[in-house]
Each structure stands twice: as structure tokens, then as C-alpha cells.
Protein backbone atom coordinates (compact mmCIF):
# COMPACT_ATOMS: atom_id res chain seq x y z
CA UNK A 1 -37.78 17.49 -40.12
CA UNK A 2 -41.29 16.50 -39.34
CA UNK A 3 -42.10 20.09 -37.76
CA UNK A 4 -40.88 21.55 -41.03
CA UNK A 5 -43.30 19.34 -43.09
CA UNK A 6 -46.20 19.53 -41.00
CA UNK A 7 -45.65 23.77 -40.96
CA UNK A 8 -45.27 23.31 -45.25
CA UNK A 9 -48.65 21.29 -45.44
CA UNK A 10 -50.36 23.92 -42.99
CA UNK A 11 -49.25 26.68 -44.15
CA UNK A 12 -52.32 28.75 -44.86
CA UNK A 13 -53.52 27.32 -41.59
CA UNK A 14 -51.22 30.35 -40.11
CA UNK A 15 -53.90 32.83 -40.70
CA UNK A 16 -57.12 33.40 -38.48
CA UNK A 17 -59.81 34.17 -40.92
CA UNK A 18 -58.60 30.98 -43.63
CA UNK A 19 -58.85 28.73 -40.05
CA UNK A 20 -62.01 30.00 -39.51
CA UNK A 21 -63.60 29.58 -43.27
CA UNK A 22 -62.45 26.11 -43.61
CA UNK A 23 -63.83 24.80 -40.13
CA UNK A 24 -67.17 26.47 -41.33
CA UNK A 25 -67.19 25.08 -44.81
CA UNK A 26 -65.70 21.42 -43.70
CA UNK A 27 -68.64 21.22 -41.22
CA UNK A 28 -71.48 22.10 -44.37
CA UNK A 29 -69.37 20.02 -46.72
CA UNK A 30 -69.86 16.59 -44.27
CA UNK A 31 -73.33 17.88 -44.26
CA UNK A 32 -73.88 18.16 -48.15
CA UNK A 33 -71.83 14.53 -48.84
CA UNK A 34 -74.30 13.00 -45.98
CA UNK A 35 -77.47 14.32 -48.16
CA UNK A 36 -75.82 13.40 -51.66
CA UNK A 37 -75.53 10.01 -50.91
CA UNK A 38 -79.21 9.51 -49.29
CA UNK A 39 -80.38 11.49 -52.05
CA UNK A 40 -78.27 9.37 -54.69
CA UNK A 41 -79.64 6.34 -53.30
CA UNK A 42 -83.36 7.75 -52.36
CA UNK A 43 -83.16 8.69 -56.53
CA UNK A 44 -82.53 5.22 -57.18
CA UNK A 45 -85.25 3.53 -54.63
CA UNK A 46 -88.28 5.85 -56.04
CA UNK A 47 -86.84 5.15 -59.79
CA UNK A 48 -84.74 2.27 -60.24
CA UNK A 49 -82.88 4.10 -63.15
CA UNK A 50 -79.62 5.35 -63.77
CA UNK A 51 -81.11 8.00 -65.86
CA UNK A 52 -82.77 9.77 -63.26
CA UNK A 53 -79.63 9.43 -61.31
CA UNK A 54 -77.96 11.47 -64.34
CA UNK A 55 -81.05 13.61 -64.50
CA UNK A 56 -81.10 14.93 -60.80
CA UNK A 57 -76.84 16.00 -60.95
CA UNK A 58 -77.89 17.54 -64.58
CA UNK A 59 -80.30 19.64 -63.00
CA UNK A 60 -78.43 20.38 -59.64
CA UNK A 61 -75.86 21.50 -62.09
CA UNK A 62 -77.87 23.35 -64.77
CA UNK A 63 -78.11 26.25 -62.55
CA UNK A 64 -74.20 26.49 -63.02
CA UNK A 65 -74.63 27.03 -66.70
CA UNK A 66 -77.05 29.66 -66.41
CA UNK A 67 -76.25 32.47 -63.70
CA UNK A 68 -72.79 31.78 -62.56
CA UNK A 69 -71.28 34.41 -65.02
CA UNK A 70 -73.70 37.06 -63.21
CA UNK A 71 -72.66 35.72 -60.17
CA UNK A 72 -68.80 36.20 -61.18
CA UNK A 73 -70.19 40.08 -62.08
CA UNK A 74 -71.62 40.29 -58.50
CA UNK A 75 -69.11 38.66 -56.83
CA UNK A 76 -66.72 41.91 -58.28
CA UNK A 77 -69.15 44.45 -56.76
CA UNK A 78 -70.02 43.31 -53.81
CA UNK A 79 -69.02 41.76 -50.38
CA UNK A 80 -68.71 38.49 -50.85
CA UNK A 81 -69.23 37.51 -47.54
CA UNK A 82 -72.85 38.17 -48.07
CA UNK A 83 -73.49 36.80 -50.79
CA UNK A 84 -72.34 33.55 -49.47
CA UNK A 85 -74.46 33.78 -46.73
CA UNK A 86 -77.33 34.05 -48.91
CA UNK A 87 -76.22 30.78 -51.20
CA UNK A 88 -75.73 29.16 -48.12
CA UNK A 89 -79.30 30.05 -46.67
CA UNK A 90 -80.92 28.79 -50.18
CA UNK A 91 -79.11 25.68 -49.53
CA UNK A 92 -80.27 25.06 -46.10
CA UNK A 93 -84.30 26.39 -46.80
CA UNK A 94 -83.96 23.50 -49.72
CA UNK A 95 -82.65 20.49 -47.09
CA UNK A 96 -85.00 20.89 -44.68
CA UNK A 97 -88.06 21.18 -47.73
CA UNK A 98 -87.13 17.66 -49.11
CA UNK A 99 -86.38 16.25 -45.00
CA UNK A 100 -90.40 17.42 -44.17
CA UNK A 101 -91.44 15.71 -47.38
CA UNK A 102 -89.54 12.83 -46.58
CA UNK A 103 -90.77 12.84 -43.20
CA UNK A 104 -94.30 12.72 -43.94
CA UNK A 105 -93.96 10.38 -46.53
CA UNK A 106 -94.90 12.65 -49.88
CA UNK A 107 -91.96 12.61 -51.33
CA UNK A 108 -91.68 11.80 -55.53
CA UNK A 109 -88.74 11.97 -57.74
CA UNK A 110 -89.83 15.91 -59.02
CA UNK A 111 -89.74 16.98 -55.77
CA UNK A 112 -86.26 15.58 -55.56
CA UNK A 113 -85.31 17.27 -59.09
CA UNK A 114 -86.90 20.63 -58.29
CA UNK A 115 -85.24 20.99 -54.98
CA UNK A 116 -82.18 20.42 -56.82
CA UNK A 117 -82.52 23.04 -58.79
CA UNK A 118 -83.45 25.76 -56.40
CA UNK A 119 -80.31 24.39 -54.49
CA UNK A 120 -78.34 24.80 -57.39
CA UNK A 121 -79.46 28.32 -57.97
CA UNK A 122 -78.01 29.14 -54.62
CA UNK A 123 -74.51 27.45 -55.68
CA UNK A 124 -74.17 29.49 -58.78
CA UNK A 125 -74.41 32.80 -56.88
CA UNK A 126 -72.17 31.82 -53.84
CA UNK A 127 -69.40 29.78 -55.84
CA UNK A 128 -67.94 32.77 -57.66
CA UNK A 129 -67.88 34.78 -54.22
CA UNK A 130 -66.55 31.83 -52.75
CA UNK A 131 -63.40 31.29 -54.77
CA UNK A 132 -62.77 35.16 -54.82
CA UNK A 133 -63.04 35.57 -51.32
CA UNK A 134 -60.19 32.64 -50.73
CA UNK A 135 -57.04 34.56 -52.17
CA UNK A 136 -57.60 37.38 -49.59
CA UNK A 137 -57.43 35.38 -46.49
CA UNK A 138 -53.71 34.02 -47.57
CA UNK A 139 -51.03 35.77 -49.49
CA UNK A 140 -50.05 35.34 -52.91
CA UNK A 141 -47.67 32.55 -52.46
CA UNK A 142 -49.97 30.64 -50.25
CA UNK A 143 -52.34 30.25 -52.32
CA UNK A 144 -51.62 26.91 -53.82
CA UNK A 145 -51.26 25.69 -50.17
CA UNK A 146 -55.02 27.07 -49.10
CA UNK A 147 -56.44 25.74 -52.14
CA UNK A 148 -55.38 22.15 -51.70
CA UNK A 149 -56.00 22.41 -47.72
CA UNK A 150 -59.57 23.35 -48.72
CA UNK A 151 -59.81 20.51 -50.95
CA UNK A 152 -58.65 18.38 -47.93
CA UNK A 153 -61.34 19.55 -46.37
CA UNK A 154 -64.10 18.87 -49.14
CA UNK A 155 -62.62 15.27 -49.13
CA UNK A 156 -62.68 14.39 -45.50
CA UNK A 157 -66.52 15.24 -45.78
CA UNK A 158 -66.38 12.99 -48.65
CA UNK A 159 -64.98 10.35 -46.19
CA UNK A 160 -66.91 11.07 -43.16
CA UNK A 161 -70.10 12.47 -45.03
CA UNK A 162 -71.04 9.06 -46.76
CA UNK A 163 -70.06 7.47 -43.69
CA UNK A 164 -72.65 9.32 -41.67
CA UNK A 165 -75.07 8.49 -43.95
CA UNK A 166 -74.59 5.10 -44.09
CA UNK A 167 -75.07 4.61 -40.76
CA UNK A 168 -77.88 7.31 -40.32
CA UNK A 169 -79.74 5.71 -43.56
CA UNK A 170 -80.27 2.31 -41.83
CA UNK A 171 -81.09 3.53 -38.52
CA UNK A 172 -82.95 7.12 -39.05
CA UNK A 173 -83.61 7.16 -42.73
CA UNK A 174 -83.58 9.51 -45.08
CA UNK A 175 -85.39 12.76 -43.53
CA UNK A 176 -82.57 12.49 -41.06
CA UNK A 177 -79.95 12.79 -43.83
CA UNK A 178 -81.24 15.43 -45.22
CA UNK A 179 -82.21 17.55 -41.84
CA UNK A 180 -78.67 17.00 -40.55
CA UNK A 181 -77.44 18.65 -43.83
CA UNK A 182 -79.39 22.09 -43.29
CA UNK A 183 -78.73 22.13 -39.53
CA UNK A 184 -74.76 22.08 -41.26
CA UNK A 185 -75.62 24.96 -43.29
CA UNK A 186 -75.90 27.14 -39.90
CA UNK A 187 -72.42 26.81 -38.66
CA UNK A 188 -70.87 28.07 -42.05
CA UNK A 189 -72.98 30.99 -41.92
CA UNK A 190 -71.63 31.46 -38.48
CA UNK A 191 -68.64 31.63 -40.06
CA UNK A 192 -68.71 33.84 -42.83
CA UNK A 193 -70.13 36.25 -40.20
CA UNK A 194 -67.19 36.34 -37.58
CA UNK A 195 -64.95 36.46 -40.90
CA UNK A 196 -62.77 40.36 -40.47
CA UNK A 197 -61.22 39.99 -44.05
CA UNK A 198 -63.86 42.76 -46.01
CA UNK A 199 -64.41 43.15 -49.64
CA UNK A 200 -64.10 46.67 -51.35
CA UNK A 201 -65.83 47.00 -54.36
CA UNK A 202 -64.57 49.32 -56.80
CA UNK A 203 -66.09 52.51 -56.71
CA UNK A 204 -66.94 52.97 -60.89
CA UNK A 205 -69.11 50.67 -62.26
CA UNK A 206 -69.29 49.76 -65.94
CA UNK A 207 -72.79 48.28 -67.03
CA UNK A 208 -73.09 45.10 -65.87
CA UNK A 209 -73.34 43.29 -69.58
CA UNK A 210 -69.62 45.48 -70.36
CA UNK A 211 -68.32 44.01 -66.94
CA UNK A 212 -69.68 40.11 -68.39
CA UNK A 213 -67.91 41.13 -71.61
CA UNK A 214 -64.61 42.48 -70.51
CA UNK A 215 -64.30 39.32 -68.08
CA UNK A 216 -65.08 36.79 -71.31
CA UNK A 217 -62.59 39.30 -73.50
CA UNK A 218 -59.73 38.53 -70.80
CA UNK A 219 -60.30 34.63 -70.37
CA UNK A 220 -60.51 34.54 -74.51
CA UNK A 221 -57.51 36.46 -75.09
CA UNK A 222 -55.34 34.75 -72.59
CA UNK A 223 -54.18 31.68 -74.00
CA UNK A 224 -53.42 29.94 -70.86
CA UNK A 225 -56.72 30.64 -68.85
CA UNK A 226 -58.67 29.49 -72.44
CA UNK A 227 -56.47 26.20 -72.03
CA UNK A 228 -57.06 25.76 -68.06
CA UNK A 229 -60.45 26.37 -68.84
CA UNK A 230 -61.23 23.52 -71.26
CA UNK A 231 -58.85 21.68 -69.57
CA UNK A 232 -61.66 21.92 -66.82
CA UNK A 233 -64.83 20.64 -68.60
CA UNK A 234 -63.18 17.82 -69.72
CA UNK A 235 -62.46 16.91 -66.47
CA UNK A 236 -65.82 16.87 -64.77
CA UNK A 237 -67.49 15.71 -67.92
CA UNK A 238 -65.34 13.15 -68.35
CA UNK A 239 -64.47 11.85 -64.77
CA UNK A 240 -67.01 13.09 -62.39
CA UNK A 241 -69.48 10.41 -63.78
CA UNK A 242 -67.40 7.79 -62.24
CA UNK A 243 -68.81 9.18 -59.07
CA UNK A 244 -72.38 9.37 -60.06
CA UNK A 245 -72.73 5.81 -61.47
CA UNK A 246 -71.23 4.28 -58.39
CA UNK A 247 -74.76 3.76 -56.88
CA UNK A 248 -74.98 1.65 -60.57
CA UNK A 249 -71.98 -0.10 -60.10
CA UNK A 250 -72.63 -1.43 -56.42
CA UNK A 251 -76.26 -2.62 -57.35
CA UNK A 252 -75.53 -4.20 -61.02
CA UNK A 253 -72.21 -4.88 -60.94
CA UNK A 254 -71.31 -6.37 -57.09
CA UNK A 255 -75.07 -6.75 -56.06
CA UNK A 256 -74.90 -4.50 -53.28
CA UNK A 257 -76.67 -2.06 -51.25
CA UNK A 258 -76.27 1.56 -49.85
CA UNK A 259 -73.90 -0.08 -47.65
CA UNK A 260 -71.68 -0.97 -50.06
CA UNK A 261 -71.95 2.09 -52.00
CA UNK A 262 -70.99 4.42 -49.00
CA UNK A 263 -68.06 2.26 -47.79
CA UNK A 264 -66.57 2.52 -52.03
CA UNK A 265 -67.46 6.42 -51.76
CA UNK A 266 -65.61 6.61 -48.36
CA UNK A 267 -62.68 4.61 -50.35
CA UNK A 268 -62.68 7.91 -53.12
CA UNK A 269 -62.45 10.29 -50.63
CA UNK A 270 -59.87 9.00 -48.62
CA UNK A 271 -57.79 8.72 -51.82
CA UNK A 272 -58.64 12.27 -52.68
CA UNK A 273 -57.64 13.18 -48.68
CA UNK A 274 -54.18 11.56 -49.87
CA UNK A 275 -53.76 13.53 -53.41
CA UNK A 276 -54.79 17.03 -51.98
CA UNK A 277 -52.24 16.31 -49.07
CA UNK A 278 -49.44 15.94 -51.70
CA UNK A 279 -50.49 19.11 -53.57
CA UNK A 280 -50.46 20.98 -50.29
CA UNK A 281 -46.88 19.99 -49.57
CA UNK A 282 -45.84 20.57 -52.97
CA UNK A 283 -47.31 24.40 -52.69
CA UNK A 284 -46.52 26.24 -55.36
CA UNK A 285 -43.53 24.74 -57.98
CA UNK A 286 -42.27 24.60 -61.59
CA UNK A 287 -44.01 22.56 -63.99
CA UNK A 288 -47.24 22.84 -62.06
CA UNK A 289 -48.94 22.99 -65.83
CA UNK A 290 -46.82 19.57 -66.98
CA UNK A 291 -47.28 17.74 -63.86
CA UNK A 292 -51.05 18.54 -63.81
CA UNK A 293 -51.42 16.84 -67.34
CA UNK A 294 -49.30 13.60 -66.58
CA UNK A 295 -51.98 13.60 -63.52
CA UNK A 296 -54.63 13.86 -65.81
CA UNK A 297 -53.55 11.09 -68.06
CA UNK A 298 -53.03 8.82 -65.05
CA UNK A 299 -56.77 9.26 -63.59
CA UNK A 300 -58.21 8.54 -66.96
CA UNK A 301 -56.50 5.11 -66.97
CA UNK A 302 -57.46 4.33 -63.52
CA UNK A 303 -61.01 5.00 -64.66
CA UNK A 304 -60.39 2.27 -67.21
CA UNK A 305 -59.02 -0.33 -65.09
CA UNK A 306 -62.21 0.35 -62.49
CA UNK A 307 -64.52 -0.26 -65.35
CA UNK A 308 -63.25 -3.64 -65.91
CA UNK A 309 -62.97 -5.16 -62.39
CA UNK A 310 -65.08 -7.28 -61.01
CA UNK A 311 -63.06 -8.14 -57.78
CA UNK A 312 -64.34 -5.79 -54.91
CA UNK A 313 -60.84 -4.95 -53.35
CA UNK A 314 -59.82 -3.90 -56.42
CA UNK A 315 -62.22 -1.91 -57.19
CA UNK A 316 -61.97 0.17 -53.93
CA UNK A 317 -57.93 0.40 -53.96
CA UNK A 318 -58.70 1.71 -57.88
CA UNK A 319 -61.09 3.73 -56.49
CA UNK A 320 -58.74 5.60 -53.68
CA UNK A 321 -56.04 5.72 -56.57
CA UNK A 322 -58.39 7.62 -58.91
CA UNK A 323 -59.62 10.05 -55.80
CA UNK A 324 -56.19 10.59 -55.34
CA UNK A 325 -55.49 11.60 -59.00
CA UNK A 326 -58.88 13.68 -59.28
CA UNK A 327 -58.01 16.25 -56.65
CA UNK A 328 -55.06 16.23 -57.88
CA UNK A 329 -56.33 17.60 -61.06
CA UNK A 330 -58.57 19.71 -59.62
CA UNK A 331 -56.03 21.76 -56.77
CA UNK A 332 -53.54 21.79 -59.91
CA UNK A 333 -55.89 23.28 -62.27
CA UNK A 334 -57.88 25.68 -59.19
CA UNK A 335 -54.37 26.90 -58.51
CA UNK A 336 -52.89 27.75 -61.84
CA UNK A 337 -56.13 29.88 -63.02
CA UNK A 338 -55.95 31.73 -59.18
CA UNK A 339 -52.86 32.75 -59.93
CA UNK A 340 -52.85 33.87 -63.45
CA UNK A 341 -56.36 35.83 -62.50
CA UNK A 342 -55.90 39.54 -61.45
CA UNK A 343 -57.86 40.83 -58.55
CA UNK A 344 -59.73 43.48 -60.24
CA UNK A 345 -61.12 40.70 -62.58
CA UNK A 346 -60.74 37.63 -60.23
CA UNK A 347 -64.67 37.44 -59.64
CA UNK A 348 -65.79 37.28 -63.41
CA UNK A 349 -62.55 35.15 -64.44
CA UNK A 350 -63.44 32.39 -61.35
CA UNK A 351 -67.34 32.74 -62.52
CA UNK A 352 -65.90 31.30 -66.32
CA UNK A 353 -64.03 28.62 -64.87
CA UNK A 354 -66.33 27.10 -62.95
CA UNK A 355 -68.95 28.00 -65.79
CA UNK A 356 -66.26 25.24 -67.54
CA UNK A 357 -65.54 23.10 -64.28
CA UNK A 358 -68.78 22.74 -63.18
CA UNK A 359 -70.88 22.95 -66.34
CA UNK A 360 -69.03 19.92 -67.25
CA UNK A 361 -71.02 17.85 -64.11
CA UNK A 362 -74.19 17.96 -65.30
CA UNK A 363 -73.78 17.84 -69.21
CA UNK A 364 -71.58 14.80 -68.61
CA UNK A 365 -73.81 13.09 -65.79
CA UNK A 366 -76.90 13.36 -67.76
CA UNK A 367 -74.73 11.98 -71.27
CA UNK A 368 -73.32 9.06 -68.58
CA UNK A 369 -76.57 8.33 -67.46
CA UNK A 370 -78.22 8.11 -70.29
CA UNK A 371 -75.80 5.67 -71.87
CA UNK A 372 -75.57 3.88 -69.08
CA UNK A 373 -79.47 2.55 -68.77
CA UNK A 374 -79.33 1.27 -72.05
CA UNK A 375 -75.68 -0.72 -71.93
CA UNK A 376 -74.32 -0.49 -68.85
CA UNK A 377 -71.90 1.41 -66.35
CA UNK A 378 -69.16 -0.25 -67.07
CA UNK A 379 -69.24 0.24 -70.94
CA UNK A 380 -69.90 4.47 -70.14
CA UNK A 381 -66.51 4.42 -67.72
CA UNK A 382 -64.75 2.48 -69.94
CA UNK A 383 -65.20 5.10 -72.93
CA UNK A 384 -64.77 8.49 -70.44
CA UNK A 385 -61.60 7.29 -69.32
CA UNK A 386 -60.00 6.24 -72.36
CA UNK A 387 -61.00 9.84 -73.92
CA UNK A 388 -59.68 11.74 -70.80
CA UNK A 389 -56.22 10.31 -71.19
CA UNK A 390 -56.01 10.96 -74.64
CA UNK A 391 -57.72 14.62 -73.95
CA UNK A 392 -54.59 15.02 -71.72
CA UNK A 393 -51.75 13.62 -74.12
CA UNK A 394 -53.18 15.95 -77.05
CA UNK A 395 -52.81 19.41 -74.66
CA UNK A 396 -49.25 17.70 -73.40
CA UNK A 397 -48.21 17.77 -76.75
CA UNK A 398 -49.53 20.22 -78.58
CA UNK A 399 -49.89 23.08 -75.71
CA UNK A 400 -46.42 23.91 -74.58
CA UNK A 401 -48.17 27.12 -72.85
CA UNK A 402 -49.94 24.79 -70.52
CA UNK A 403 -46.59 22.76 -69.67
CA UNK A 404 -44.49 26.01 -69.05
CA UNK A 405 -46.89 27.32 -66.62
């Protein structure tokens, strides 16, 4: 009996070149959580202000908004491997800038936001090849199974990636942080090289503006992708600041240091560990659409309750109960949109969604931010959550599309 469940939950595990990818990517993932939360906290040293916190994720995120579409287009005509390799070489060349400045103590907050930037420029070309490549290292009915395994992975580096830089913060610093992050950004690489999966791009090419347009055309007139979509942005713009303003919510509410703030983001992540765990197990099933909206609705209220506590263990079991529920969401709402997407289009339909998914970070981190240095982090959590629940209980009712699927 246990065999049989461990064999469901590893399912995708079966097959050499999704092993491969997902010890690469967990390995820069740790990597990228260890520099978020020095950089998080490094933001808030040089500043003191929530709004820069906002401001730096805005324009790590901006990026997102601007080129992923083109990267969606390029991810359909060319092999994604390389492509990846080149996001993932923009991301290491902008680590090891802000370690040196770090290190020889020049460092100001626009370096911080600039380097952001470039490193988001990277992400917007490699994310679209990145979630095309995955459905051709498992089959079709896999698929749900790889995508929640590789959010298990993003979420142990949530739990060991803070933790790392906890304990490299007080006795390296920062540069340390941020030069173990681009040394990550070598073994992914490795990777995506030893990778025998290939990418065949068709041979006829439309314009690339009539490839951008036939890809938007697609996602428009399919109702359920349009939904999924939405669905999306009001997840990240909604939830994701709960994550941002923690740094906030240590210092203000608890009176706390990085300490503090790394052991409550190890607390998320280990909840999210839990929820993509379930998803992987469940695979794929009916009612995926239903379930992923009762999810939804869930989250938001946990989001609530964490923005009125002022008892610590609370706040961290609230915390691993909302991880839980956010990956939840997001290997629910990954999967569903992977497997409505065909594979000629796959490329420019991902590129939308996470146009949607992770336009949503910035937009709502800078809108959190700002809110939340003139009242307070509490008051900004208190309003997201209540309007992601109700977000979710208007598409439950009124979307029976969504709930079929």
C-alpha cells in the first residue's frame, strides 16, 4: 500500500530527463530563495520602508509584463533548452554583480532595483521555454503529477533557501548570499545541457506579430483558458503580497529580526511542501476546476486570520496552512491551462498565463507596499484576503466552465 503511494506521488520521477531537470532547477531554486531573503532584508536595512520592499518585486516583475509574450513566440521556434540556458546565465551574471558590490561595500538601493530588473529580463525569456519544455519530458497524463513534483521542489528551496540564509546572513553576510546564488545558477545549466529531450520547431513561420496574435486569438476565444487566466492574476496580486510584507510583519508587528523572518518563511514553505504533495498524489481527477476554487476561497481566509494575530505560533501554523493552500492554487491552476494548451501553441498560450500569473506579483506588491507604509501590513492583508475569497465564490458561482473542467 505504501509502495503504491510512494510510485503515485513519483510518478513523473520515472523518466530520466524530468529527474534530471528538477535536480538542476531545485539546486538554483535554494539558490534564488537564499538571495530573496538577504535581498528582502538588505532592501529593508538600506531603506527602512515597505515601499521599496514593494518597489524592488515591482520591478523584478515588470520585466514579466513587457517581453514574456515574445518570449512565448520564441519559445515556439526555438529549442528551448537554449534559451533557458541563456535566462539562466543573465541570472547568474546579475548575482554575482550585486555580491562584488556588496563585498566592497558600494552597494545603494538602485543598484539593488536595477539588478532586479536585468534579472527579471532574463526570467521573462526563459519562463515561457521553461513551462513548454516540461510537458515533453512526461506524458500527457503525467503531467499534473510533474507539475506539482516541480512545485515540491520550488518549495523545499523555499524551506531550505531562507534557512541558508539565515544562517549565512549572521555569519557571512550578505555578499555571501548572493554569490552562493550564482554559483547555483551553474548546476542548472549543467542540466539543461545533458537534457536528450530536443525541441523541433516548426518548419513555416508566420511573422512574428501574426504568431503574438494568433496565440492572444486562442487564449481570448477559449472561455476556459480566459477564466484560468484571470483566475491567475488575482492570485498573485492578491496573495503573493502576504509573502513580501513578511519582512514588515516580523519587524512592526512581533519586533523581530531576519531571524525571525526566515524561520516564518521556512514555516510557508514547508506548508506549501505539504499542499504540492497532495496535488501530486491526487494527479490528474474530476473536478480539478471546482476543487481549485474551494482552495482558493480557503487561502484567502487564512490570509485574513494571519492579518489579525498577534500570537507568534499562530501566526506560523497560519502561515504553513496558507503555503499549503497557495500551491495548491497554483499546481491546480498550472495544470488545468497545460492541459487544455495544444502543443503547436503551448509556447505563446504559457507566455499569456504567466503574462497573468506573474504580472500579478509586481502590480500587486508595489499596490501592497504602498498601502502598507502609510497604515500598516496588517490592514493591506486584511483587505487582499477578504477580496480573494470573494474573487473565488463569484467564478464558483457564476463560471460553471471553470467547475466542469
Amino acid at each position: 500500500m505504501l509502495a503504491r503511494a510512494l510510485r503515485r506521488l513519483g510518478a513523473a520521477f520515472t523518466f530520466r530527463d524530468f529527474r534530471v531537470l528538477w535536480l538542476g532547477a531545485f539546486a538554483s531554486t535554494v539558490g534564488t530563495w537564499t538571495q530573496r531573503v538577504a535581498q528582502n532584508w538588505l532592501v529593508l536595512t538600506l531603506t527602512g520602508s515597505a515601499f521599496y520592499l514593494g518597489l524592488d518585486s515591482f520591478l523584478g516583475e515588470l520585466p514579466v509584463l513587457l517581453f514574456t509574450l515574445i518570449g512565448g513566440v520564441i519559445a515556439d521556434r526555438h529549442d528551448r533548452r537554449y534559451l533557458l540556458v541563456g535566462s539562466q546565465c543573465g541570472q547568474m551574471a546579475s548575482a554575482f554583480m550585486l555580491a562584488v558590490l556588496v563585498y566592497f561595500d558600494v552597494i545603494q538601493v538602485w543598484h539593488i532595483l536595477v539588478l532586479s530588473f536585468v534579472s527579471g529580463c532574463a526570467q521573462a525569456f526563459g519562463g515561457p521555454a521553461y513551462q513548454s519544455l516540461l510537458p515533453a519530458l512526461v506524458p500527457k497524463e503525467h503531467l499534473p503529477n510533474a507539475i506539482a513534483l516541480n512545485s515540491i521542489q520550488f518549495n523545499l528551496a523555499r524551506v531550505i533557501g531562507p534557512l541558508i540564509a539565515g544562517v549565512a546572513l549572521t555569519t557571512l553576510g550578505f555578499a555571501a548570499c548572493f554569490g552562493l546564488n550564482g554559483l547555483s545558477f551553474l548546476i542548472v545549466i549543467v542540466a539543461l545541457f545533458s537534457l536528450r529531450v530536443k525541441h523541433l520547431p516548426p518548419q513555416t513561420r508566420q511573422r512574428m506579430v501574426d504568431e503574438l496574435r494568433g496565440g492572444l486569438s486562442y487564449v481570448r476565444h477559449e472561455g476556459s483558458l480566459a477564466t484560468l487566466t484571470s483566475l491567475a492574476f488575482a492570485t498573485t496580486f492578491l496573495g503573493l503580497p502576504l509573502l513580501t510584507l513578511l519582512p514588515v510583519v516580523a519587524q512592526d508587528v512581533f519586533q523581530q529580526g531576519v531571524g525571525q523572518y526566515s524561520r516564518m518563511m521556512a514555516f510557508s514553505g514547508a506548508g506549501a511542501v505539504v499542499g504540492a504533495l497532495v496535488v501530486a498524489w491526487l494527479g490528474k481527477f474530476r473536478h480539478m476546476g471546482r476543487t481549485l476554487l474551494i482552495v482558493q476561497v480557503v487561502f484567502g481566509g487564512l490570509i485574513v486570520a494571519f492579518s489579525f494575530s498577534r500570537v507568534m505560533l499562530l501566526s506560523e501554523v497560519l502561515l504553513f496552512c496558507a503555503g499549503a493552500m497557495l500551491i495548491m492554487v497554483f499546481s491546480l491552476v498550472t495544470s488545468l491551462v497545460q492541459l487544455v494548451a495544444p502543443d503547436e501553441l503551448r509556447g505563446r498560450v504559457m507566455s499569456i498565463f504567466m503574462v497573468a500569473f506573474r504580472g500579478g506579483i509586481p502590480l500587486g506588491n508595489l499596490a501592497a507596499g504602498f498601502i502598507a507604509s502609510r497604515f500598516s501590513a496588517p490592514l493591506v492583508l486584511s483587505i487582499n484576503g477578504t477580496l480573494l475569497a470573494v474573487v473565488a465564490c463569484v467564478f464558483l458561482m457564476t463560471n460553471p466552465g471553470v467547475r466542469r473542467l
